[in-house]
Protein backbone atom coordinates (compact mmCIF):
# COMPACT_ATOMS: atom_id res chain seq x y z
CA UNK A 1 -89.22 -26.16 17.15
CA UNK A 2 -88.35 -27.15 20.75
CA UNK A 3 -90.00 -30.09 22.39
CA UNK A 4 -89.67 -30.62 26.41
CA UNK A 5 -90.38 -33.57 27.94
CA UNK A 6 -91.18 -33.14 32.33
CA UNK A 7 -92.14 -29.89 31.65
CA UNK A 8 -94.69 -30.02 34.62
CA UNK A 9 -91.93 -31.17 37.56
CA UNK A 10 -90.03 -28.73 40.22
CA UNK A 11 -87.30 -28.20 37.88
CA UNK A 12 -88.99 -28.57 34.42
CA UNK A 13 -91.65 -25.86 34.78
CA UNK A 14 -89.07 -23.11 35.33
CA UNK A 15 -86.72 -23.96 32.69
CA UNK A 16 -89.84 -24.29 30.20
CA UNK A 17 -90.86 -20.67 31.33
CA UNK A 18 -87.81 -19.08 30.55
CA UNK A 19 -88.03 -21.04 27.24
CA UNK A 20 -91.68 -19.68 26.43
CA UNK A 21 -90.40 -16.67 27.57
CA UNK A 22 -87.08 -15.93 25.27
CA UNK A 23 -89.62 -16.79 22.26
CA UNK A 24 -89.35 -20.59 21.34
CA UNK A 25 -91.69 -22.42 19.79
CA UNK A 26 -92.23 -25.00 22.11
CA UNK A 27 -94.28 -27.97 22.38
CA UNK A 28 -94.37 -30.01 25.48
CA UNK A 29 -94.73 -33.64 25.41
CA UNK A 30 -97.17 -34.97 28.22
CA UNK A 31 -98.74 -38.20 29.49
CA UNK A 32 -101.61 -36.05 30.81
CA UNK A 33 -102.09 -33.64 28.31
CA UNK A 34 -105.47 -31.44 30.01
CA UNK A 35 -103.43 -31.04 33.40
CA UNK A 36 -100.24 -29.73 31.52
CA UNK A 37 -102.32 -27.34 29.61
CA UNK A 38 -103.82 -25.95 32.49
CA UNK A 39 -100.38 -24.88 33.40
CA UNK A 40 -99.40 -24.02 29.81
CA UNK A 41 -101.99 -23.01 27.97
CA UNK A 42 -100.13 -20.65 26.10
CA UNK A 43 -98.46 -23.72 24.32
CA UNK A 44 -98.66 -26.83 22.13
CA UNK A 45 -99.27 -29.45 24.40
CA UNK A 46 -99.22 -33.10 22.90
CA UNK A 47 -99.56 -37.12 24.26
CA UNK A 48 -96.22 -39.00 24.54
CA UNK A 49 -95.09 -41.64 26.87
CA UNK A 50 -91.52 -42.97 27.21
CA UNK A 51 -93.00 -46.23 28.28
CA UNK A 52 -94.79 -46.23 24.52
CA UNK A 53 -92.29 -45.29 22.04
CA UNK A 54 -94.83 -45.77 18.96
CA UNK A 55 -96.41 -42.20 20.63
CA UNK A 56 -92.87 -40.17 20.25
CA UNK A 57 -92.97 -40.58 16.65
CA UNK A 58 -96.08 -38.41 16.41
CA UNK A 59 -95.20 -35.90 19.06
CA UNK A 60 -91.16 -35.43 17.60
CA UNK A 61 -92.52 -34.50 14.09
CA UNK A 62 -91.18 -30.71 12.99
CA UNK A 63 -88.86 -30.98 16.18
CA UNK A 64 -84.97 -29.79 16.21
CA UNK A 65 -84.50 -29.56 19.54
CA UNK A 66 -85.55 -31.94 22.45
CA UNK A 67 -85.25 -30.87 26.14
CA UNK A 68 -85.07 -33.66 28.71
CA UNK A 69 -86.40 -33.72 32.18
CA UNK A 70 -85.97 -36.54 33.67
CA UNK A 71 -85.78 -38.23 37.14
CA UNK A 72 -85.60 -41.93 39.40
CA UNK A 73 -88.70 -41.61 41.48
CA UNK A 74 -87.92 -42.29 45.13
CA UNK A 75 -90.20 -45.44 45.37
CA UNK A 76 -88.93 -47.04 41.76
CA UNK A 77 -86.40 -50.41 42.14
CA UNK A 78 -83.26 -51.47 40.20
CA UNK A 79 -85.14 -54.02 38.16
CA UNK A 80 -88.09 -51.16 37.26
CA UNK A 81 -88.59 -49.02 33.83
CA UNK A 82 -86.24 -46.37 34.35
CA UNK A 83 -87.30 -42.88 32.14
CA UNK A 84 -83.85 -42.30 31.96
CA UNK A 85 -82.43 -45.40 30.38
CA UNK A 86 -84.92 -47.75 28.84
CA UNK A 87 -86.98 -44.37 28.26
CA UNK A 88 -84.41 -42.70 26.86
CA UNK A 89 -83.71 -45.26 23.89
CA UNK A 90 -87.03 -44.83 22.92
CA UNK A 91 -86.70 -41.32 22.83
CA UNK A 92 -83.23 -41.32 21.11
CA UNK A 93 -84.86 -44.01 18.54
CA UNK A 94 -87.84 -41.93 17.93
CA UNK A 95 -85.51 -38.61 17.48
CA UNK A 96 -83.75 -39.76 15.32
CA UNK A 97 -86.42 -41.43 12.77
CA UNK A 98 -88.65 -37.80 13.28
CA UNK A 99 -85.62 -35.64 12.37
CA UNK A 100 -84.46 -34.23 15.72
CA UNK A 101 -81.14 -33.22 15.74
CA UNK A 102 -80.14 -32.37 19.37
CA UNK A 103 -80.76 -33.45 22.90
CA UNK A 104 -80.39 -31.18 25.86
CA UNK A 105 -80.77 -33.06 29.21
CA UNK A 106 -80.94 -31.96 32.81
CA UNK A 107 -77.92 -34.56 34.20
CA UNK A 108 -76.58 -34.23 38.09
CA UNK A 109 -73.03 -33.40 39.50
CA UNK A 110 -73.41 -35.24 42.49
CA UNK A 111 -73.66 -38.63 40.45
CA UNK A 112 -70.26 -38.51 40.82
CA UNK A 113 -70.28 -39.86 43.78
CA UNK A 114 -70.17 -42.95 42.51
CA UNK A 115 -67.22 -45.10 43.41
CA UNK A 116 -66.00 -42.25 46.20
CA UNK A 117 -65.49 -43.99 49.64
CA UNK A 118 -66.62 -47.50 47.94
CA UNK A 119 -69.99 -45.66 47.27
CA UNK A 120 -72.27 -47.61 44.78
CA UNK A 121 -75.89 -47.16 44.36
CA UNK A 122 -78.04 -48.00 41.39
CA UNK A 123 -79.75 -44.52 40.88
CA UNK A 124 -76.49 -43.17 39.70
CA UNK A 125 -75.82 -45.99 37.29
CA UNK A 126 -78.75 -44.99 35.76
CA UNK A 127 -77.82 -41.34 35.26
CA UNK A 128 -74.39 -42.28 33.55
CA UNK A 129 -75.87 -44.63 31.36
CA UNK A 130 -78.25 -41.93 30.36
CA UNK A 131 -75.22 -39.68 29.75
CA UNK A 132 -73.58 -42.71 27.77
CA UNK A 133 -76.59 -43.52 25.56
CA UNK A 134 -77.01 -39.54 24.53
CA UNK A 135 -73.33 -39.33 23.89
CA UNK A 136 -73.41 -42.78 21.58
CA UNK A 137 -76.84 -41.61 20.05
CA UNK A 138 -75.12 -39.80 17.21
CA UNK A 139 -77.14 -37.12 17.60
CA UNK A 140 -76.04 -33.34 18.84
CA UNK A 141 -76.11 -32.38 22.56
CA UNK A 142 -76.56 -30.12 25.50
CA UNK A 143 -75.93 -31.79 28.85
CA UNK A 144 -75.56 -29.93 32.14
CA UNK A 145 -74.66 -31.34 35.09
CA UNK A 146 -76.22 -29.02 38.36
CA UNK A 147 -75.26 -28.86 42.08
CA UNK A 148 -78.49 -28.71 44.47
CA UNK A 149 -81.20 -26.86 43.45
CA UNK A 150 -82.62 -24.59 46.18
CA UNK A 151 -85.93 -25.25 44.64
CA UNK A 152 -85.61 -28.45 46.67
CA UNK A 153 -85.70 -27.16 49.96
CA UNK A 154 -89.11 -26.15 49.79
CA UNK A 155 -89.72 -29.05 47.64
CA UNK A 156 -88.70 -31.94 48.75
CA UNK A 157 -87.27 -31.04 52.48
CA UNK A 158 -89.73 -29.27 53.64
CA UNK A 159 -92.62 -30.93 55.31
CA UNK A 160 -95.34 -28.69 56.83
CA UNK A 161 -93.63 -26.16 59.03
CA UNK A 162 -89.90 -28.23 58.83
CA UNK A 163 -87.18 -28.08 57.05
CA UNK A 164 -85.66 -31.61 57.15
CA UNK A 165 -81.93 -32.27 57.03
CA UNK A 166 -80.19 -36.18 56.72
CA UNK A 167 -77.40 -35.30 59.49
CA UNK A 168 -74.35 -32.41 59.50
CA UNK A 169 -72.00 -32.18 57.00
CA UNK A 170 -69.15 -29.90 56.10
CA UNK A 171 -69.68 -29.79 52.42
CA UNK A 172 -71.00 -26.77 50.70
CA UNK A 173 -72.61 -27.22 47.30
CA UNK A 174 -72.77 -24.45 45.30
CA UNK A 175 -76.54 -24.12 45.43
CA UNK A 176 -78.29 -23.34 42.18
CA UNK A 177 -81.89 -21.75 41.49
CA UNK A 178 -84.06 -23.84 38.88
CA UNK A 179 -84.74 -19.87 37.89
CA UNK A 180 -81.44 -19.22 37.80
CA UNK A 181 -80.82 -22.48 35.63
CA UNK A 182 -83.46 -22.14 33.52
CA UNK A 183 -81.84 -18.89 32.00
CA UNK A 184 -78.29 -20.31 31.55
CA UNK A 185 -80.16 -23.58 29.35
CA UNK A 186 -81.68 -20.62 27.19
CA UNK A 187 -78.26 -18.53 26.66
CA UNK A 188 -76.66 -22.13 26.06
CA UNK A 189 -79.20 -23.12 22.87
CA UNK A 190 -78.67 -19.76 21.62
CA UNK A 191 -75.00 -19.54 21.28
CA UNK A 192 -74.78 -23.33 20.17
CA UNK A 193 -73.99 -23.97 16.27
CA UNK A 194 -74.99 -27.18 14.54
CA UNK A 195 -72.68 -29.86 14.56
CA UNK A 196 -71.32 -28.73 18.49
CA UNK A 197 -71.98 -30.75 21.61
CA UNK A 198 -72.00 -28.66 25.24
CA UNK A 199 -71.42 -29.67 28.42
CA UNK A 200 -71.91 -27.41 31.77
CA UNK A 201 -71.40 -27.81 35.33
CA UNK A 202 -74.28 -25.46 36.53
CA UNK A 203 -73.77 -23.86 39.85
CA UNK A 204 -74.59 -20.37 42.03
CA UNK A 205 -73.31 -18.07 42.85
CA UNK A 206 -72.44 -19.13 46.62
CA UNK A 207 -71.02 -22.41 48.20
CA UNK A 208 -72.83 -22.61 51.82
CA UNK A 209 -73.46 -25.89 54.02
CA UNK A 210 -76.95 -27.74 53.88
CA UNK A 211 -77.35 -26.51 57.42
CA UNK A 212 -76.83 -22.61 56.46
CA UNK A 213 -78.85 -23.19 53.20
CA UNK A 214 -81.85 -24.66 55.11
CA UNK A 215 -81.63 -22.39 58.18
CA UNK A 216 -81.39 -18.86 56.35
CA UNK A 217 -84.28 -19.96 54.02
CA UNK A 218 -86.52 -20.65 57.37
CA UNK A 219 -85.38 -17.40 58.27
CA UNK A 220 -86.10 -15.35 55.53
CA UNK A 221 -89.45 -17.75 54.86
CA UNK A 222 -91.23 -15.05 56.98
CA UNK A 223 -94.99 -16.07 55.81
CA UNK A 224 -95.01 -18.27 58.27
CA UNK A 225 -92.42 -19.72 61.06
CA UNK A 226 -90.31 -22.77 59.71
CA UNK A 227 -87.99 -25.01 61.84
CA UNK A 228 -84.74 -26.84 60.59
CA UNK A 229 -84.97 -30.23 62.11
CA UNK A 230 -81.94 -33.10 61.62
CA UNK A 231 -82.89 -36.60 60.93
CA UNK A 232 -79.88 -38.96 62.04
CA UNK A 233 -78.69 -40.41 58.91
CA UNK A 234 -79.01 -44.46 61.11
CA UNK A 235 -82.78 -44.05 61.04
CA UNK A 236 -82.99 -44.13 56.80
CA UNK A 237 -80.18 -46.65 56.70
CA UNK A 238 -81.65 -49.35 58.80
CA UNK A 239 -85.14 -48.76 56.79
CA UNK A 240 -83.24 -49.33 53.56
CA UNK A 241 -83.85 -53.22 53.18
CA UNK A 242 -87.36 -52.38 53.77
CA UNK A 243 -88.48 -49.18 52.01
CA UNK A 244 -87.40 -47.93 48.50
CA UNK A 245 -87.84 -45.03 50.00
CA UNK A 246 -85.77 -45.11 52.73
CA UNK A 247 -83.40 -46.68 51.00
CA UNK A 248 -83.28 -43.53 47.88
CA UNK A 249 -83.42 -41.06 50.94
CA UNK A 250 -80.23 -42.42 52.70
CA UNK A 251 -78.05 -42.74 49.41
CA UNK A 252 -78.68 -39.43 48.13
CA UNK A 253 -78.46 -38.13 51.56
CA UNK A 254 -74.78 -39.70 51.93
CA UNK A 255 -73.90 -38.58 48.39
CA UNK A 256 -74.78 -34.87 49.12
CA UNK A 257 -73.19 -35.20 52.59
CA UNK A 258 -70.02 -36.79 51.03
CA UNK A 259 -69.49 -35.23 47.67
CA UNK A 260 -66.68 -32.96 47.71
CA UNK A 261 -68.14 -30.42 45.61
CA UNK A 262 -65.42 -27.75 44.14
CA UNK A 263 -66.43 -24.45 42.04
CA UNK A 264 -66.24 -25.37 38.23
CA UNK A 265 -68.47 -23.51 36.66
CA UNK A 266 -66.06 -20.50 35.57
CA UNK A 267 -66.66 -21.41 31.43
CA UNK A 268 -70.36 -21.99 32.53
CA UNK A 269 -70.51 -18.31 33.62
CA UNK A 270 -68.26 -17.22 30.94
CA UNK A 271 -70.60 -18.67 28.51
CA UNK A 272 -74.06 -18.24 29.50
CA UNK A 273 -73.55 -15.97 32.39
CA UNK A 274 -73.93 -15.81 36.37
CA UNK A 275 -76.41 -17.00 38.48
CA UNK A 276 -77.67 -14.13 40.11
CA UNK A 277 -79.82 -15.33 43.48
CA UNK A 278 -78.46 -16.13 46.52
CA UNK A 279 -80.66 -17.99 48.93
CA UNK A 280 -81.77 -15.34 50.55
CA UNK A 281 -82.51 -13.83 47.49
CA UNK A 282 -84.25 -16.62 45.95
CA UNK A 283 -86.67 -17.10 49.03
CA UNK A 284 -87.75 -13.08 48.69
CA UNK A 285 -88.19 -13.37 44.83
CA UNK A 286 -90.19 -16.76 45.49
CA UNK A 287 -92.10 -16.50 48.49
């Protein structure tokens, strides 16, 4: 059996989709267990909260597999419970007492960041701890490590009818569809054997700027007429001290700007195949 934890989230619902849909058995571990239903009901559905570790024992019982989907909300604060750490040795603890022999978690590639151009930000701490605590768990593992997902230009960037960018950059990430995604964490359970740890940098099939990304997906968005609008990167930066808002929107906005992102994916494709949407294609097949 496969559990997923954030099955509900922009990411998780895709990637738990394309489990359902290559035949797992799959239960989903939820704080709000009628809302998830409504959007699985084709599933076991069961109550588990990081924050309450004595509920994981329950909902890991019968479970090989465990499929994390985690995140830093933008309003959380260094000194706050963090899903990804202080949740995560719960998890790892529970796993291990119920049986579970293998962890596959949704990581990031632009974490590594971190220490580039005297960069240091909290939120990425985080995510290589996580990394560190599933690697020193003992346990078997999946980890992948994405570029951006275009999921999160509709997401997350878009507001009403704009598309918001954090400045220009030259970069081009090698954007990814959570679709897309979701299919390559399927091929890469299939073709693992006990005992064998993975790791994946997951990216698509084209490297393009943030600009290009958001523009031709407000072009091709024809159900109604989007505009790309820039938001100078000073604005988020001076509200940092003020808002933990502000302050996760300008970091992750310099880290994406920043990042110099290269193609590594080639044993990723090898492995568990090519993405196949661009974002053009991805905005037709979605919208």
């Amino acid at each position: 059996m496969l559990a997923i934890i954030g099955a509900t989230g922009m990411i998780g619902q895709p990637v738990t989709n394309q489990l359902i849909w290559a035949g797992y058995e799959v239960r989903i571990i939820a704080r709000d267990v009628a809302k998830t239903k409504q959007l699985f009901p084709q599933v076991e559905v069961v109550f588990g909260d990081l924050r309450k570790p004595e509920s994981l024992h329950t909902a890991l019982s019968g479970v090989d597999t465990v499929y994390l989907n985690l995140s830093v909300r933008q309003t959380e604060k260094p000194g706050d419970f963090h899903t990804e750490t202080d949740g995560m040795r719960h998890l790892l603890a529970a796993g291990k007492q119920a049986g579970v022999r293998r962890v596959a978690y949704l990581s990031s590639l632009v974490m590594r960041y971190q220490g580039i151009n005297g960069f240091n930000w909290w939120v990425f701490r985080v995510k290589q701890q996580a990394v560190e605590l599933i690697k020193a768990s003992g346990l078997d593992y999946s980890i992948f490590y994405p570029s951006c997902f275009m999921d999160s230009i509709n997401q997350t960037q878009r507001v009403g009818r704009f598309v918001l960018l954090l400045g220009q950059s030259p970069v081009k990430p090698w954007y990814i569809s959570a679709h897309d995604y979701g299919s390559q964490v399927v091929s890469a359970l299939q073709i693992v054997r006990q005992d064998q740890n993975q790791e994946y940098v997951i990216q698509g099939p084209e490297a393009i700027t943030q600009t290009e990304a958001a523009e031709r997906f407000a072009r091709v968005h024809t159900n109604e007429k989007l505009r790309v609008v820039t938001i100078p990167p000073i604005l988020l930066k001076a509200g940092s001290p003020f808002s933990a808002q502000a302050s996760y929107g300008w970091h992750i906005g310099e880290a994406l700007n920043k990042y110099p992102e290269v193609f590594e994916a080639e044993k990723t494709w090898a492995e568990l195949g090519k993405p196949k949407l661009t974002i053009d294609e991805w905005t037709r097949f979605t919208f």
